[in-house]
Protein backbone atom coordinates (compact mmCIF):
# COMPACT_ATOMS: atom_id res chain seq x y z
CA UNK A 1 0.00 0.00 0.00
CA UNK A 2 2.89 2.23 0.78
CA UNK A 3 3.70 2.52 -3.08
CA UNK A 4 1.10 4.85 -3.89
CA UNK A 5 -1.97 4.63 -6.17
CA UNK A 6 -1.34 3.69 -9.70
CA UNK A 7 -1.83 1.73 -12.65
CA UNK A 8 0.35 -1.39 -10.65
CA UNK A 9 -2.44 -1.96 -9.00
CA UNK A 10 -4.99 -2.64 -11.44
CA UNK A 11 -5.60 -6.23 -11.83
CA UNK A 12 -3.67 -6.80 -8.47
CA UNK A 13 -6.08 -6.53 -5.70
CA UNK A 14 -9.03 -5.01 -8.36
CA UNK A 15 -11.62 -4.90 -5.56
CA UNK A 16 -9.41 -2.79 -3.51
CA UNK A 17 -8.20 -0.43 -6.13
CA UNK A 18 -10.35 2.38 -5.79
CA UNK A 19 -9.84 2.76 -1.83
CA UNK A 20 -6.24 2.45 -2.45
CA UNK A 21 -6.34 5.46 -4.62
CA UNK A 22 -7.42 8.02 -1.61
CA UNK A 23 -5.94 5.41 1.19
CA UNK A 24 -2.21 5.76 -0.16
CA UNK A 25 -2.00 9.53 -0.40
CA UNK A 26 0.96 10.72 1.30
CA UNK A 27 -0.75 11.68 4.41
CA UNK A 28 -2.12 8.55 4.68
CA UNK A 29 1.16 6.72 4.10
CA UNK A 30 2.40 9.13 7.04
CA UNK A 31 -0.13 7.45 9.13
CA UNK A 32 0.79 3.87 7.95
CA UNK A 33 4.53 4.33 8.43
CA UNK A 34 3.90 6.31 12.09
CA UNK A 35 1.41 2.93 13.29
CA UNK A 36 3.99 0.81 12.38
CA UNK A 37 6.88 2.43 14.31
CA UNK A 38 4.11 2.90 17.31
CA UNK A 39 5.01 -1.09 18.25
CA UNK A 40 8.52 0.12 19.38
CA UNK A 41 9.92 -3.05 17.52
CA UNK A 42 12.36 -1.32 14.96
CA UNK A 43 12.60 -3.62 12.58
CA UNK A 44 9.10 -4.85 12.17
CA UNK A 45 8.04 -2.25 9.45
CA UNK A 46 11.17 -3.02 7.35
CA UNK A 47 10.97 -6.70 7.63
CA UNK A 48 7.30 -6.14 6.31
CA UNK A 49 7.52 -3.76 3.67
CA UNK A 50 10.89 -1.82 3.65
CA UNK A 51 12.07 -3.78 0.43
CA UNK A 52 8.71 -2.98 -1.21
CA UNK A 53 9.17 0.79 -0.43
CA UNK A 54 12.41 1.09 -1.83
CA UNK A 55 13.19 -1.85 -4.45
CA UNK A 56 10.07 -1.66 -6.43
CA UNK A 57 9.26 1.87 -7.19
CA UNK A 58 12.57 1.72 -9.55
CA UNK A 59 10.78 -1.45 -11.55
CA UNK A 60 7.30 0.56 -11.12
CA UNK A 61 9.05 4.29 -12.79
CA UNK A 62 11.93 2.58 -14.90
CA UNK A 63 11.18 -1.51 -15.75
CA UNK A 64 9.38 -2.17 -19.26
CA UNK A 65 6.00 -3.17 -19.15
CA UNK A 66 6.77 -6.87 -19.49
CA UNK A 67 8.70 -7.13 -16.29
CA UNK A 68 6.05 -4.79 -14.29
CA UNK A 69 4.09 -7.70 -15.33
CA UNK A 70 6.18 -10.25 -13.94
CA UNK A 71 7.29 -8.61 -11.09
CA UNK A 72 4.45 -6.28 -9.34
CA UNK A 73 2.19 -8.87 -8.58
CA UNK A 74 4.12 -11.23 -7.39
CA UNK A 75 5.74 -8.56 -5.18
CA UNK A 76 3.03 -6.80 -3.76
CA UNK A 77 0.97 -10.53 -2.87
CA UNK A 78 3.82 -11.08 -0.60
CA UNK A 79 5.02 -14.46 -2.53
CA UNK A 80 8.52 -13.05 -4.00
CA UNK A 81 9.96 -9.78 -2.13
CA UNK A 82 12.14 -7.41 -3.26
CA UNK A 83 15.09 -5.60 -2.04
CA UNK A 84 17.42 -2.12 -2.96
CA UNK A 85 21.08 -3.51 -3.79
CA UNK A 86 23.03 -0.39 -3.73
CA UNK A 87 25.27 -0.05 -0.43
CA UNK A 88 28.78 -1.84 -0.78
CA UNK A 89 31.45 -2.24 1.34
CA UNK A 90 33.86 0.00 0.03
CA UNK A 91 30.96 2.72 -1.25
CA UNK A 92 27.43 3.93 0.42
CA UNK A 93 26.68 7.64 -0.03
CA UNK A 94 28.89 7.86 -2.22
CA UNK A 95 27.40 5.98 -5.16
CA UNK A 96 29.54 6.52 -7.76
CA UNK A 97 32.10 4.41 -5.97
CA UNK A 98 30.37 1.70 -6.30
CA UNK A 99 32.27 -1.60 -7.77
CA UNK A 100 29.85 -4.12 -8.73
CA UNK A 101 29.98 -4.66 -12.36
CA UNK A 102 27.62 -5.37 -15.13
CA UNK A 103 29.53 -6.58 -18.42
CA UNK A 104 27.37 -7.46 -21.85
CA UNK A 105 27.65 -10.67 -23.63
CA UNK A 106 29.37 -11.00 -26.99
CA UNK A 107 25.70 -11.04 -28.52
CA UNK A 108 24.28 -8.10 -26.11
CA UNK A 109 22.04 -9.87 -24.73
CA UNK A 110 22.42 -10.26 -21.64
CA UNK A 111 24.20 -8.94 -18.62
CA UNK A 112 27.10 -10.74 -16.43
CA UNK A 113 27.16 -9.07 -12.78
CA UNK A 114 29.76 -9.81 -10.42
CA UNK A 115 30.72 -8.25 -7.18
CA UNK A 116 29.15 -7.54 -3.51
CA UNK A 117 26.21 -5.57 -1.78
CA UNK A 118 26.03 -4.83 2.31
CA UNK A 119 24.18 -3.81 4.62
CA UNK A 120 21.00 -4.31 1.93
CA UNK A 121 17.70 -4.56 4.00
CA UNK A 122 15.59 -7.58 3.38
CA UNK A 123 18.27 -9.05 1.34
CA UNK A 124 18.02 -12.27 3.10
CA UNK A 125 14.58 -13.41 1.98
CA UNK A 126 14.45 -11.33 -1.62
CA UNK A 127 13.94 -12.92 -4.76
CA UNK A 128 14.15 -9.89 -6.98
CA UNK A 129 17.08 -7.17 -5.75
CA UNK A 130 17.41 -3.80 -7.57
CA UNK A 131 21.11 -3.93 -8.38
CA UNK A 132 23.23 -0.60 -8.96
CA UNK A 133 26.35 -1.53 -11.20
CA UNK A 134 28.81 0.38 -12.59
CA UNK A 135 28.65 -0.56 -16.67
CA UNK A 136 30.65 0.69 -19.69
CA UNK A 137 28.48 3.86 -20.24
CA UNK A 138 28.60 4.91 -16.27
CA UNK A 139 25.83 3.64 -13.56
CA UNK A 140 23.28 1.33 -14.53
CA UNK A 141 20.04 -0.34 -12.27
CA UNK A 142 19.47 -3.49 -12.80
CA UNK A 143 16.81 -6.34 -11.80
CA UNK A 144 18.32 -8.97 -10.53
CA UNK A 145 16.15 -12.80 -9.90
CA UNK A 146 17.33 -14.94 -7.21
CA UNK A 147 19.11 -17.58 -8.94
CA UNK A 148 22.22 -19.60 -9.99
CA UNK A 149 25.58 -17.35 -8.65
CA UNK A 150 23.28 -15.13 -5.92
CA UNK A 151 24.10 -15.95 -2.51
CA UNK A 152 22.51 -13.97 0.71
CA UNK A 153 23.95 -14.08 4.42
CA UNK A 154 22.15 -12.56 7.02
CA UNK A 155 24.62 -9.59 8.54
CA UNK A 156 24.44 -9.11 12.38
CA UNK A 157 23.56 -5.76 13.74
CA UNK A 158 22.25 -4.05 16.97
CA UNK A 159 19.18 -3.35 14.88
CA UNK A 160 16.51 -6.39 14.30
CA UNK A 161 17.25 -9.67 12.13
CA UNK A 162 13.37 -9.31 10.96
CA UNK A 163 15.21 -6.60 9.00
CA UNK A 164 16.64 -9.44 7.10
CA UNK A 165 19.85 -7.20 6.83
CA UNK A 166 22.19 -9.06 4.34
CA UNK A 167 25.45 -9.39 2.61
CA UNK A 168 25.04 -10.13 -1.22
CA UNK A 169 27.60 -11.69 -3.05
CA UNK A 170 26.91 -11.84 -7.20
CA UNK A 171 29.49 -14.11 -9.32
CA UNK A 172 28.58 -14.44 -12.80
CA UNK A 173 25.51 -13.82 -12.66
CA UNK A 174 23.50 -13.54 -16.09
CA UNK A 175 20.48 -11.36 -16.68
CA UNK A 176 18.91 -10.32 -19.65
CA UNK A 177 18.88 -6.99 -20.90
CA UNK A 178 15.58 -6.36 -20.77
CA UNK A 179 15.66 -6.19 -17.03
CA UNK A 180 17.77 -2.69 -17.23
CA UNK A 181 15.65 -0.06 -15.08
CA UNK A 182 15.68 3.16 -17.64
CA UNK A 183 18.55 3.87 -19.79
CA UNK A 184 22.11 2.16 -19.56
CA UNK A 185 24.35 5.01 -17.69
CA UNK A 186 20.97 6.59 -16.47
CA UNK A 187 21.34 5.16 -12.77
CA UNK A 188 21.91 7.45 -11.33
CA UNK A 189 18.41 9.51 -11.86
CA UNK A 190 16.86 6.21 -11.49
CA UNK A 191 18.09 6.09 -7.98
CA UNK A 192 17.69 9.87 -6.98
CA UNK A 193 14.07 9.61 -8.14
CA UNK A 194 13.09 7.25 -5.04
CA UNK A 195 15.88 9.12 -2.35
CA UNK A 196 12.98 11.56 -1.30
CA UNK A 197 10.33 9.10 -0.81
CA UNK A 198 12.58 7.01 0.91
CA UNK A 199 14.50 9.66 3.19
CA UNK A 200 10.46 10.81 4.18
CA UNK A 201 9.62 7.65 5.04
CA UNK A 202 12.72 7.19 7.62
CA UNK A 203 11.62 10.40 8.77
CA UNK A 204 7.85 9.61 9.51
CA UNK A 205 9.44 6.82 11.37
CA UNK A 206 12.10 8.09 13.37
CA UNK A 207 9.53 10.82 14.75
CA UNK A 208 6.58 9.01 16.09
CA UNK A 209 9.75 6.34 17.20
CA UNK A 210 10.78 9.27 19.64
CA UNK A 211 7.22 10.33 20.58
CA UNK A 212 6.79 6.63 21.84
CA UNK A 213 10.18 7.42 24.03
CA UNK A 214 8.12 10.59 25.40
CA UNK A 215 5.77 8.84 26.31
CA UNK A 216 7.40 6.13 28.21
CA UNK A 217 9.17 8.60 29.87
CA UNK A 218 6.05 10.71 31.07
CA UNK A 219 4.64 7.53 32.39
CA UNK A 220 8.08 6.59 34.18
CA UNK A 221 8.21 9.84 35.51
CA UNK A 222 4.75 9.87 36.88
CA UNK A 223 4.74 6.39 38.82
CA UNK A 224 8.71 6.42 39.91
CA UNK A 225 9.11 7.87 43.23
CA UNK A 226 12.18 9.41 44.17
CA UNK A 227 12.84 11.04 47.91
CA UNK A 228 9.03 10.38 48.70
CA UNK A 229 7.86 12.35 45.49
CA UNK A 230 7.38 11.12 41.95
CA UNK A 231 10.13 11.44 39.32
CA UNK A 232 9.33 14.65 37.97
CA UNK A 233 9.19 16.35 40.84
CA UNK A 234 13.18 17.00 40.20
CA UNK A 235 13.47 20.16 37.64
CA UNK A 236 16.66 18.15 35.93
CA UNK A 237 13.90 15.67 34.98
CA UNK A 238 11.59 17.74 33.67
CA UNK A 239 14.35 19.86 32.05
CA UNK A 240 14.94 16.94 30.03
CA UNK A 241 11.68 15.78 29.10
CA UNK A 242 10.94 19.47 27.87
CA UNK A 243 14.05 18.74 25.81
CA UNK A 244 13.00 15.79 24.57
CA UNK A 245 9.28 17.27 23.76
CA UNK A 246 10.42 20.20 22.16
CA UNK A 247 13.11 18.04 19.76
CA UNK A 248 10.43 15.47 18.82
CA UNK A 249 7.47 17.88 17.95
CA UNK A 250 9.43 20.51 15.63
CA UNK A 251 10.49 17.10 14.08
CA UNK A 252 6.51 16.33 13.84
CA UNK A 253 5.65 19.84 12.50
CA UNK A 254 8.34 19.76 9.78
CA UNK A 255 7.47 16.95 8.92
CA UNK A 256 4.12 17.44 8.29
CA UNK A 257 5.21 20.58 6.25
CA UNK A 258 7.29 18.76 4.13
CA UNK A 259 4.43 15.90 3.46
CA UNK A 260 1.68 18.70 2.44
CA UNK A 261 4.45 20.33 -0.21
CA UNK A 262 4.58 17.14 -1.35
CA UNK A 263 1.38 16.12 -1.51
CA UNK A 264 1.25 19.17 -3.91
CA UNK A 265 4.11 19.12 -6.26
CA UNK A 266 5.28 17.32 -9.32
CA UNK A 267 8.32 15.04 -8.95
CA UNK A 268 10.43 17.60 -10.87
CA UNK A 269 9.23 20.35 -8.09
CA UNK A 270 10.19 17.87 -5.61
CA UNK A 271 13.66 16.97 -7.08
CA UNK A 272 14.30 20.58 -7.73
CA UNK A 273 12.67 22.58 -4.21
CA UNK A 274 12.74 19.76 -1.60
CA UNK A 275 15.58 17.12 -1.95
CA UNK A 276 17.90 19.81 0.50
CA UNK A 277 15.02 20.17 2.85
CA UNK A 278 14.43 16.39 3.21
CA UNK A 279 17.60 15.96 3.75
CA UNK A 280 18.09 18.35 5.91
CA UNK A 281 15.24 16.91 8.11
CA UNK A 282 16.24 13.72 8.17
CA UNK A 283 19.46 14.79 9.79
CA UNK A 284 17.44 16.63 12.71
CA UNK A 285 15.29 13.38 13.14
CA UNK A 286 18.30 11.34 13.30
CA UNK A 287 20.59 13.72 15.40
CA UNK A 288 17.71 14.44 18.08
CA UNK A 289 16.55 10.97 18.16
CA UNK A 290 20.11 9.90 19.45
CA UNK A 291 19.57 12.87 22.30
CA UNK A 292 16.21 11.99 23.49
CA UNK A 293 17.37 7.80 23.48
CA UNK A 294 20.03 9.42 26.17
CA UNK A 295 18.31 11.58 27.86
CA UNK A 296 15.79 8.99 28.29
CA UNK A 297 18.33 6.20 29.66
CA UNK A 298 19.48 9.07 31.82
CA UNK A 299 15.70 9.03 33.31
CA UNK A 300 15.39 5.54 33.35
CA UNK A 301 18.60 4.71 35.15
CA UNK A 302 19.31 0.66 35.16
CA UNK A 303 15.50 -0.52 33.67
CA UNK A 304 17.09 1.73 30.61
CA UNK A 305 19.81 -0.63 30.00
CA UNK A 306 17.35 -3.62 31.01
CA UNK A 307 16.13 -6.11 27.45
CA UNK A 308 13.29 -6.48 29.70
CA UNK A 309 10.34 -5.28 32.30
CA UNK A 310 9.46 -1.86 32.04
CA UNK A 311 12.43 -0.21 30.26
CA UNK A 312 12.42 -2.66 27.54
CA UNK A 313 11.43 -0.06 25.06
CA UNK A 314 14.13 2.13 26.41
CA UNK A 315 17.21 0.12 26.21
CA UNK A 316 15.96 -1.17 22.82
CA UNK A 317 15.83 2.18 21.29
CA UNK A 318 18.84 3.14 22.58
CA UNK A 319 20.82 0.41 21.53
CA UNK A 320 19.52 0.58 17.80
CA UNK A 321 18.96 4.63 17.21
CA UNK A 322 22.37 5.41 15.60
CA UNK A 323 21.07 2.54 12.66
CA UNK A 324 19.04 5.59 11.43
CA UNK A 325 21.48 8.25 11.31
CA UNK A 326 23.17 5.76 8.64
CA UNK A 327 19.74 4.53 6.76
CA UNK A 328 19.32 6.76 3.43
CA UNK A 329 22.20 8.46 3.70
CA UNK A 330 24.64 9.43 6.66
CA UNK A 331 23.53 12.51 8.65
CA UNK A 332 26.38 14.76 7.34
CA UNK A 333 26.28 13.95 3.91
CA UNK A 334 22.63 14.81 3.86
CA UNK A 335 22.98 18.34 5.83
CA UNK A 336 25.52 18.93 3.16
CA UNK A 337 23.08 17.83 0.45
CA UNK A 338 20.22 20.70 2.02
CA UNK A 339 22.81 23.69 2.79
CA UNK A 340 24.28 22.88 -1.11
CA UNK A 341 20.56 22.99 -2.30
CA UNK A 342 20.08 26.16 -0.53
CA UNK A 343 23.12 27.86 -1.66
CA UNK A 344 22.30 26.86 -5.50
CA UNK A 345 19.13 28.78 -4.73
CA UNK A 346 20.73 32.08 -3.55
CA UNK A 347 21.18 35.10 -6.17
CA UNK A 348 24.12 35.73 -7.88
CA UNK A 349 24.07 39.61 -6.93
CA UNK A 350 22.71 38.72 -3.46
CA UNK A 351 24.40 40.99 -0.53
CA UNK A 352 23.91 42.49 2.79
């Protein structure tokens, strides 16, 4: 549902279609994306339909109509996942850097891929993976079918294996060349056409994630006694849960900002007014989420470092915050990206 109305789902879930076309407006996919994170399991909502968020909009925008038809509905039943294939060891922001390489066939037809992906979210139970490779005329996406010379292993991190985080290993694998995304050399645009949806969607996350936080806290505060008075009876505590209010709601209101603009451009106005500004947020999400999981340990005291009872939620989202700051792009490559956008924007002749 999180894909957005369109012609993929006609034919798909027919009887649902015409709901689907009001239910997956932005706002609404706020909503969706906020409910999930509202479980205070982090990687629930990307073992469920991170993959599908950011591995089939480039077959949905880019893929011919032959492998829409192959792929979509098998995708968005649930039978054959997807995944984004992108991040490698030696190269994550920095696409261009990337090493994995796709090499024609004498006749042209098809493509032979070899090299490495990490760190790839739901690599571990994909069949399809949306494979950035660097190719003779630049960067090229391409759509990659489980298969003969793809191997997954499932990568161990402080987040949540129902991520299905994984390490992807391609050796001579062949595809045809029908399952290029857009132009060869074009990867690049395919790729920067989902970054906004996809840095939005971290952000819708990451903000009702640290409203959940406030609102353990608040409860904490309230029944904890401390020197014969509850918790927030101390001004340091409430200094820090005005702290953690303030951080989390300006996070809320931009947000919300930045969903009706949105909701109300073209992707061209998008690409061209509110890549910096996305970017920009997602670095304040990410940057005040890591304050408010400290302050809130702070609060807590030992049930904050506790995997269970009543600071479970606590010690959990303190122990996996800092996987956002890296999600999407690192925090200071994506203030960088906003202040750079801004700057572009400024008048030659403009002075003081």
């Amino acid at each position: 549902m999180r894909m957005g109305p369109g012609k993929h789902l006609k034919g798909v879930f027919m009887s649902l279609h015409d709901a689907l076309l009001q239910f997956t407006r932005l706002p609404h996919q706020l909503i969706i994306t906020q409910e999930f994170a509202r479980c205070g399991q982090r990687g629930y909502g990307d073992g469920m339909m991170s993959g599908s968020v950011i591995g089939l909009p480039p077959v949905l925008n880019f893929g011919s109509e032959e492998i829409k038809a192959k792929v979509v509905p098998d995708v968005l039943s649930g039978r054959k996942p997807i995944c984004l294939a992108i991040s490698e060891a030696f190269a994550g922001s920095d696409v261009a850097g990337l090493r994995t390489s796709a090499v024609k066939t004498e006749d042209g037809k098809h493509w032979i891929i070899n090299g490495t992906k990490k760190w790839i979210t739901n690599g571990t139970f994909a069949h399809y993976f949306t494979v950035g490779c660097k190719t003779e005329d630049g960067f090229t996406v391409i759509l990659v079918e489980r298969g003969e010379g793809v191997e997954t292993k499932a990568i161990k991190t402080s987040y949540s294996p129902s991520a299905g985080t994984a390490f992807v290993t391609f050796e001579n694998v062949k595809v045809p060349v029908e399952n290029t995304l857009g132009p060869e050399g074009s990867g690049i645009f395919v790729m920067l056409s989902n970054f906004n949806h996809e840095r939005w969607v971290m952000c819708c996350s990451s903000a009702r994630s640290q409203r959940l936080i406030v609102e353990e806290c608040l409860l904490w505060t309230t029944q904890r006694k401390a020197f014969g008075k509850p918790l927030h009876s101390q001004a340091v505590i409430r200094s820090k849960l005005a702290a953690m209010i303030a951080r989390v709601e300006s996070t809320q209101t931009w947000l919300e900002n930045l969903t009706y603009q949105m909701n109300n451009m073209s992707y061209k106005q998008q690409a061209a007014k509110l890549a910096g500004p996305i970017g920009l947020l997602k670095m304040h999400a990410t940057r005040s989420a890591q304050e408010t999981a400290t302050d809130a340990v702070q609060i807590f005291g030992g049930r904050g470092i506790t995997r269970t009872g009543m600071g479970q939620f606590i010690e959990h989202y303190h122990r996996t915050v800092p996987f956002d700051a890296i999600l999407g792009g690192a925090e200071d490559v994506l203030g960088d990206l906003g202040v750079r956008q801004a700057i572009r924007g400024m008048p030659k002749n403009a002075r003081l």
